[in-house]
Protein backbone atom coordinates (compact mmCIF):
# COMPACT_ATOMS: atom_id res chain seq x y z
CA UNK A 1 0.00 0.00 0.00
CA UNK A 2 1.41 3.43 -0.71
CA UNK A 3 1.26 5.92 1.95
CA UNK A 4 -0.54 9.31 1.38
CA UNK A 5 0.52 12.13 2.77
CA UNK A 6 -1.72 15.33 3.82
CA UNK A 7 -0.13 18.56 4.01
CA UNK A 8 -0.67 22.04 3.85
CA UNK A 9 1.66 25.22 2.20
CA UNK A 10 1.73 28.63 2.81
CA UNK A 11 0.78 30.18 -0.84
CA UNK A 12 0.26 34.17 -1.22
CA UNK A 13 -1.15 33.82 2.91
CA UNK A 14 -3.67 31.28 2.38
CA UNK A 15 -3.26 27.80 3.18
CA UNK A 16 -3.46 25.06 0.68
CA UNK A 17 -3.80 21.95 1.90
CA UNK A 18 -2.83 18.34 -0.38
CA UNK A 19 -2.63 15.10 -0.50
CA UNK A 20 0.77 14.10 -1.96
CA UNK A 21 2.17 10.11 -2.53
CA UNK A 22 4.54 8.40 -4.33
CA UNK A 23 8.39 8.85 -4.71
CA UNK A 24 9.99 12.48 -5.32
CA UNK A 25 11.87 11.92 -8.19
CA UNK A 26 9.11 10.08 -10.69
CA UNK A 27 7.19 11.95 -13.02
CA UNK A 28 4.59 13.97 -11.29
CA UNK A 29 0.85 13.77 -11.78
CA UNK A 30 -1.52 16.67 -10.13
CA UNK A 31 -4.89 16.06 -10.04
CA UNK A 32 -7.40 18.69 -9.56
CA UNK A 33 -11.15 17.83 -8.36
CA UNK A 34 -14.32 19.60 -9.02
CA UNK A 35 -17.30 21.24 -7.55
CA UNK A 36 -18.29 20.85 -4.93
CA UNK A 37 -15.65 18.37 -3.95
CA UNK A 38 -11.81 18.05 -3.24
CA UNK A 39 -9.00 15.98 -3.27
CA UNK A 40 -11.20 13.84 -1.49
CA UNK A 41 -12.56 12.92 -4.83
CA UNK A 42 -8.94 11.26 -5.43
CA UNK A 43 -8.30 8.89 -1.99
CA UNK A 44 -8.89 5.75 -4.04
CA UNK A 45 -7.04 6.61 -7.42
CA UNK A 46 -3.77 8.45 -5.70
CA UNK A 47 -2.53 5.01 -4.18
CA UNK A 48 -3.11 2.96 -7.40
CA UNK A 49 -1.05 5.90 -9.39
CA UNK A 50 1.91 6.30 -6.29
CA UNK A 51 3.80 3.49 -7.05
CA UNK A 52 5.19 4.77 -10.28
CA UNK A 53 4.32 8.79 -9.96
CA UNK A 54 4.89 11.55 -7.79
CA UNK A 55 1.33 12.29 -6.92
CA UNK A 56 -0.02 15.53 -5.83
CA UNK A 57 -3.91 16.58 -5.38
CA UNK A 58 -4.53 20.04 -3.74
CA UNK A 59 -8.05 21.22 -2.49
CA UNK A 60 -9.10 24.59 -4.07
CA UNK A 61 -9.69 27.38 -1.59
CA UNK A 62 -12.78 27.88 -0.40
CA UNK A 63 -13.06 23.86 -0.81
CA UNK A 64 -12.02 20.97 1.46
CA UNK A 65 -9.23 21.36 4.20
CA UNK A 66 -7.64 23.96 2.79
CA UNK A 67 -8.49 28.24 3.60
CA UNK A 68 -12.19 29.09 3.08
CA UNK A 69 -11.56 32.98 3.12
CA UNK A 70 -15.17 34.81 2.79
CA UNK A 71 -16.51 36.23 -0.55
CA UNK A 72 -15.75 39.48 0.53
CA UNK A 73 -12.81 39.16 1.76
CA UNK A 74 -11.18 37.49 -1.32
CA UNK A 75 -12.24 37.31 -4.92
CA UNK A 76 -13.05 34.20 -6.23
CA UNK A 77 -12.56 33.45 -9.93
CA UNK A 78 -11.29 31.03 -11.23
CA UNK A 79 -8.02 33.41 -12.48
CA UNK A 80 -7.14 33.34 -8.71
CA UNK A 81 -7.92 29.55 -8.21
CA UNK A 82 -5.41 28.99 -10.69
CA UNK A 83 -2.66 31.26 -9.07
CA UNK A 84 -2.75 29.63 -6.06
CA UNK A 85 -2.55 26.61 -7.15
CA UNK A 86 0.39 27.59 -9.64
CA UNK A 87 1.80 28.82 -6.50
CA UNK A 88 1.47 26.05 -4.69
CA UNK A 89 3.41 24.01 -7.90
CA UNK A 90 6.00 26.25 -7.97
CA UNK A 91 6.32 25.65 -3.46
CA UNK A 92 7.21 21.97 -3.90
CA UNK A 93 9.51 22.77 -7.48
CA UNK A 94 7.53 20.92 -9.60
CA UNK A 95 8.35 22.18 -13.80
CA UNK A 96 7.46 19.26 -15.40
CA UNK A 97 3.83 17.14 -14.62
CA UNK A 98 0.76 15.58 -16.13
CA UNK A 99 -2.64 17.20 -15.42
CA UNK A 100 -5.54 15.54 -14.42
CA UNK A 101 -8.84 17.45 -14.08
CA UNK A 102 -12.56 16.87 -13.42
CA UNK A 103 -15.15 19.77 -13.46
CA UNK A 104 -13.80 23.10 -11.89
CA UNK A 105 -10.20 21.26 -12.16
CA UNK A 106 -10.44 21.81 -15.79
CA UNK A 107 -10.34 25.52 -16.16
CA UNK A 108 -7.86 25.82 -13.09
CA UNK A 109 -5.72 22.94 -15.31
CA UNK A 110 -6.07 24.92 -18.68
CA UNK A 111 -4.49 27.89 -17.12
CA UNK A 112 -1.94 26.06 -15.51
CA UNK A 113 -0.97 25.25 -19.36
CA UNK A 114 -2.13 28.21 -21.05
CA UNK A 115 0.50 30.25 -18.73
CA UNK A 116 3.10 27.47 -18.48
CA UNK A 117 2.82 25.45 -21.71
CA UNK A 118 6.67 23.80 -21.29
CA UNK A 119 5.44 22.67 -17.76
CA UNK A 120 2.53 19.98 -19.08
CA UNK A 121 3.97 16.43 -20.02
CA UNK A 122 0.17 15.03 -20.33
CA UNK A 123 -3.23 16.33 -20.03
CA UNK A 124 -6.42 13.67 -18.50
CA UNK A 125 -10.03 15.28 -18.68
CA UNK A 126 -12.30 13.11 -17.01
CA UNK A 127 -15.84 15.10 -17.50
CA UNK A 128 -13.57 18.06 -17.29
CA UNK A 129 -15.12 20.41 -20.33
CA UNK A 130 -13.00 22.03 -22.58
CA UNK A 131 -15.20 23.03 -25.48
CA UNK A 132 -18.70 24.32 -26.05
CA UNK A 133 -19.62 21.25 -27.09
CA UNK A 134 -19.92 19.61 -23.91
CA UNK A 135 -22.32 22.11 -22.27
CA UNK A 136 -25.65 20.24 -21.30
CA UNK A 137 -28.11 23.11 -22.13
CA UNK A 138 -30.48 21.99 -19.89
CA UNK A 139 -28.04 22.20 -16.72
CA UNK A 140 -25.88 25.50 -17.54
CA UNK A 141 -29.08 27.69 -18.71
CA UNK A 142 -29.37 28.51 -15.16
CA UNK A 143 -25.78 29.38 -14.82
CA UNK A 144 -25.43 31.10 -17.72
CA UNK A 145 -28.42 33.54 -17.27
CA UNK A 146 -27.17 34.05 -13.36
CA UNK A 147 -23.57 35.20 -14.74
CA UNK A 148 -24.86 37.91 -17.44
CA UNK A 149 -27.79 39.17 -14.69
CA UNK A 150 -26.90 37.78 -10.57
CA UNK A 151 -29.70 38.90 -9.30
CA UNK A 152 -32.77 37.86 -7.23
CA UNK A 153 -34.90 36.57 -10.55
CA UNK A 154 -31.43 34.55 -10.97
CA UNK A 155 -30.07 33.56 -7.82
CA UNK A 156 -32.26 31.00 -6.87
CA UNK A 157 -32.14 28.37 -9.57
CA UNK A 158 -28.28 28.67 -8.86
CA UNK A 159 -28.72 28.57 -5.23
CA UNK A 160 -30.21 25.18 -5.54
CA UNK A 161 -26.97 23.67 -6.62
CA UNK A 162 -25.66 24.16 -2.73
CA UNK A 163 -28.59 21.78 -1.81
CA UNK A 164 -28.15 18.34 -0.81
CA UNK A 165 -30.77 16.68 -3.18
CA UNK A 166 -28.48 18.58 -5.77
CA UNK A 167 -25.17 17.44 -4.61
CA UNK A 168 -26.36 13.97 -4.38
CA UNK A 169 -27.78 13.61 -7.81
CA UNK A 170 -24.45 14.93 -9.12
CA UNK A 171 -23.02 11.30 -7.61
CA UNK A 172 -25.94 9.61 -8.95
CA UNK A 173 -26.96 10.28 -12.27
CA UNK A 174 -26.36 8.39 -15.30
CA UNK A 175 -25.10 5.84 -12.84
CA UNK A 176 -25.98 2.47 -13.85
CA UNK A 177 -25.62 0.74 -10.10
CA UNK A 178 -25.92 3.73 -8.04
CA UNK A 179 -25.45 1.19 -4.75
CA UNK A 180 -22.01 1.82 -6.13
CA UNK A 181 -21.89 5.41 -4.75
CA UNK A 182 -20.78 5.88 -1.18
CA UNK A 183 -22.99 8.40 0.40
CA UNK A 184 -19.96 9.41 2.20
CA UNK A 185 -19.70 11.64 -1.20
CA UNK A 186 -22.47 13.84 -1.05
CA UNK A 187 -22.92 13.91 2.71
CA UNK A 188 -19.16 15.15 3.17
CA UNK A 189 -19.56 17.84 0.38
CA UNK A 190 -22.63 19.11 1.76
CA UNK A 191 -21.56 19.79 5.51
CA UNK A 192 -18.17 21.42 3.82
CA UNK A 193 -20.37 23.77 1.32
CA UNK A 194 -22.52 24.67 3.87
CA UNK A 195 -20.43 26.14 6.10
CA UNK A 196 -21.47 29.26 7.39
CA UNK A 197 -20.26 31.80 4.22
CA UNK A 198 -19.07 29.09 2.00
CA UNK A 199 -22.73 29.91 0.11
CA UNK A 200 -21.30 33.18 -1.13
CA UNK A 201 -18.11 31.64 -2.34
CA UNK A 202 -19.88 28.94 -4.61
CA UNK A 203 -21.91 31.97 -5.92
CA UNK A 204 -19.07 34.11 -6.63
CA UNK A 205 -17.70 30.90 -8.80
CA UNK A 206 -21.10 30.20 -10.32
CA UNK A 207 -21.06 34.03 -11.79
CA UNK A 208 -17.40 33.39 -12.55
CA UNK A 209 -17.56 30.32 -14.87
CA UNK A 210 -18.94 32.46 -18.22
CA UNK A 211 -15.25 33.72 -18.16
CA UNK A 212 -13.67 29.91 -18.90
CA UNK A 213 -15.20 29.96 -22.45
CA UNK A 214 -12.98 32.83 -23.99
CA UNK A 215 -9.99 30.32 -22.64
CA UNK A 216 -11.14 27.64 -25.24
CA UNK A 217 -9.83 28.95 -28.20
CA UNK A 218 -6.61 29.59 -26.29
CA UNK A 219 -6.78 25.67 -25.23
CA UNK A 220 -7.11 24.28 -28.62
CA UNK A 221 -4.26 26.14 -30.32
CA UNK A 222 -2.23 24.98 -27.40
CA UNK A 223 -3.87 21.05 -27.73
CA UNK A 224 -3.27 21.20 -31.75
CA UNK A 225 0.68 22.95 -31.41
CA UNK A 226 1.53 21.94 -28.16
CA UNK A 227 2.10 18.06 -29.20
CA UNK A 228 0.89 17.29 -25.49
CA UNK A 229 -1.14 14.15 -25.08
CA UNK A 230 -4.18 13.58 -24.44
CA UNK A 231 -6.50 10.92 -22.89
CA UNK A 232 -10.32 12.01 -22.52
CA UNK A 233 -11.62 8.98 -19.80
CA UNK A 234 -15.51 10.27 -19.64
CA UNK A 235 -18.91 8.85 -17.91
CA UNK A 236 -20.90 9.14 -21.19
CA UNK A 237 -24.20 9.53 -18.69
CA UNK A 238 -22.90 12.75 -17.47
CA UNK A 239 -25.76 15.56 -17.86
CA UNK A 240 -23.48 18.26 -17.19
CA UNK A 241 -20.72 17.50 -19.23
CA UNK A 242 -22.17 15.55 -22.09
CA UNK A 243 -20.02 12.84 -24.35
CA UNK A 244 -19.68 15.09 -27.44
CA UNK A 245 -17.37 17.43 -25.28
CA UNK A 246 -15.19 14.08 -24.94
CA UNK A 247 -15.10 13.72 -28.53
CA UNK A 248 -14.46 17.02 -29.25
CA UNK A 249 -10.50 16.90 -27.54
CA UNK A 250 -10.27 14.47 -30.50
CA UNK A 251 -10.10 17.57 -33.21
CA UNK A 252 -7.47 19.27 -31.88
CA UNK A 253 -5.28 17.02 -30.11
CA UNK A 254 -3.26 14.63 -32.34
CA UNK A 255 -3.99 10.69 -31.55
CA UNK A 256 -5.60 11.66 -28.30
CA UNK A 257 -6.95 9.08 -26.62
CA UNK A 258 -10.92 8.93 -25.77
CA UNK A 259 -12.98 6.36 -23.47
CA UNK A 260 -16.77 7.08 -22.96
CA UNK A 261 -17.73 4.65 -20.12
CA UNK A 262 -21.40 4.19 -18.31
CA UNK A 263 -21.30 6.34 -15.84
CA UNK A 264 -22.10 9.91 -14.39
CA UNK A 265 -20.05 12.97 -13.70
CA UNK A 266 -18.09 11.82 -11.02
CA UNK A 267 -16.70 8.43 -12.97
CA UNK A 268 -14.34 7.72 -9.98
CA UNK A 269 -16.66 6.26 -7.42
CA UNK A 270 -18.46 3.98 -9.84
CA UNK A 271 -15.71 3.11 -11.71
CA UNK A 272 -12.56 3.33 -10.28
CA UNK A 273 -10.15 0.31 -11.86
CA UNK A 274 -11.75 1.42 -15.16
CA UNK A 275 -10.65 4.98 -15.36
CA UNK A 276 -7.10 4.06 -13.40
CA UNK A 277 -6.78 1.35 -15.99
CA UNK A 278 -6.63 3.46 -18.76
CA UNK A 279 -5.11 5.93 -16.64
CA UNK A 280 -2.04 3.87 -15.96
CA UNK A 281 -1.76 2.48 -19.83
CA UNK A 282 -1.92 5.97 -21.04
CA UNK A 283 0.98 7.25 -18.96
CA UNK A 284 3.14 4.16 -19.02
CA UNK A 285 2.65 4.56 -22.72
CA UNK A 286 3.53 8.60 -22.93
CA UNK A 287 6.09 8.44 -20.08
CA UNK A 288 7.67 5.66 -21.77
């Protein structure tokens, strides 16, 4: 068994706290979770990924163990995610590392590269969106409308997100078994979003998100020139981030690498040995 470690840094005065495993000096692997998780998303994959990488998963702030600042007293985007986390990279002298992301991971991750293209050896997306095509109209309509107008006519569909019916059906849809799903998951999300302010953070980052799309065309110059590969590992279920935003990493990145399995948004707790499977094939292959 390989022993994770759970630390936090000092970054720009907040602390970060991660999970880190696996020897020093093999190639590094940082794995960034989603909303309205953390790197608790990652406790099962990091040990089956330790033994040959250097594995490090950081919580976001505002998220998980690490500092939950309020709303007004910091300003969340996802710009300043991405700093800290770059921060945090550039604490433990990492230059050279594969990115796995999921959900918010994904535009913190595309930053990461957009800023510091030299730095990525590999990029995983697992339901982590990276083109308009994966947009499920029916979820991000809500979203959308509460970033051009946050308001009280907006607010609420938005609010509902924070909910625990809501978190929970993130775990559960478009799973086939959901007996599968720990409700550990939604139960330890919930108490960590609704802690007292946290509310106005997830807001902030809801009215936030409309500013990722203007990276895409950034991220596909980068995916077509940047001969980085890619593996897309995607619950094809997922009604946030639908398959066809899978696919679409597949028109700009050369030979990369796409599995749609039957699952939901967060693949990992349904269908763990399938996504580190192809996980560990794809990076023994491109580390090889």
């Amino acid at each position: 068994m390989n022993s994770v470690h759970h630390r936090t840094a000092t970054i720009d005065g907040h602390e970060i706290f991660y999970r880190e495993a696996g020897p020093a000096d093999a190639p590094a692997i940082v794995l960034l979770h989603g909303y309205p998780t953390s790197s608790f998303m990652f406790r099962h994959l990091i040990p089956l990924l330790a033994g040959d990488h250097h594995v490090i998963a950081p919580d976001h702030l505002g998220f998980g163990h690490s500092d939950a600042p309020p709303a007004g007293e910091f300003a969340y985007t996802f710009d300043a995610l991405a700093r800290l986390v770059s921060g945090l990279l550039d604490h433990l002298g990492l230059d050279r590392y594969a990115l796995y992301v999921q959900d918010y991971g994904a535009p913190v991750g595309w930053r990461l590269a957009l800023d510091h293209p030299e730095r990525i050896s590999a990029v995983v997306t697992q339901n982590g969106n990276g083109y308009e095509d994966g947009f499920v109209e029916s979820f991000w309509t809500d979203v959308w409308a509460y970033g051009a107008n946050p308001g009280p006519d907006t607010e609420p569909a938005v609010r509902a997100a924070l909910g625990l019916d809501a978190i929970r059906w993130q775990y559960l849809h478009g799973v086939p078994d959901p007996s599968l799903v720990s409700p550990d998951t939604w139960e330890h999300d919930f108490a960590l979003v609704s802690r007292e302010g946290n509310d106005e953070v997830q807001l902030a980052l809801f009215r936030d998100y409309r500013n990722n799309r203007p990276l895409y065309p950034r991220l596909h110059e980068f995916l077509r020139t940047g001969d980085v590969p890619v593996l897309a590992v995607w619950g094809r279920n997922d009604e946030i981030f639908g398959p066809e935003g899978a696919r679409a990493f597949a028109r700009d990145a050369e030979d990369a690498e796409v599995h749609l399995v039957d699952g939901g948004h967060f693949l990992l707790e349904s269908h763990l040995d399938v996504v580190a499977g192809h996980l560990r094939t794809f990076l023994g292959r491109v580390s090889g």
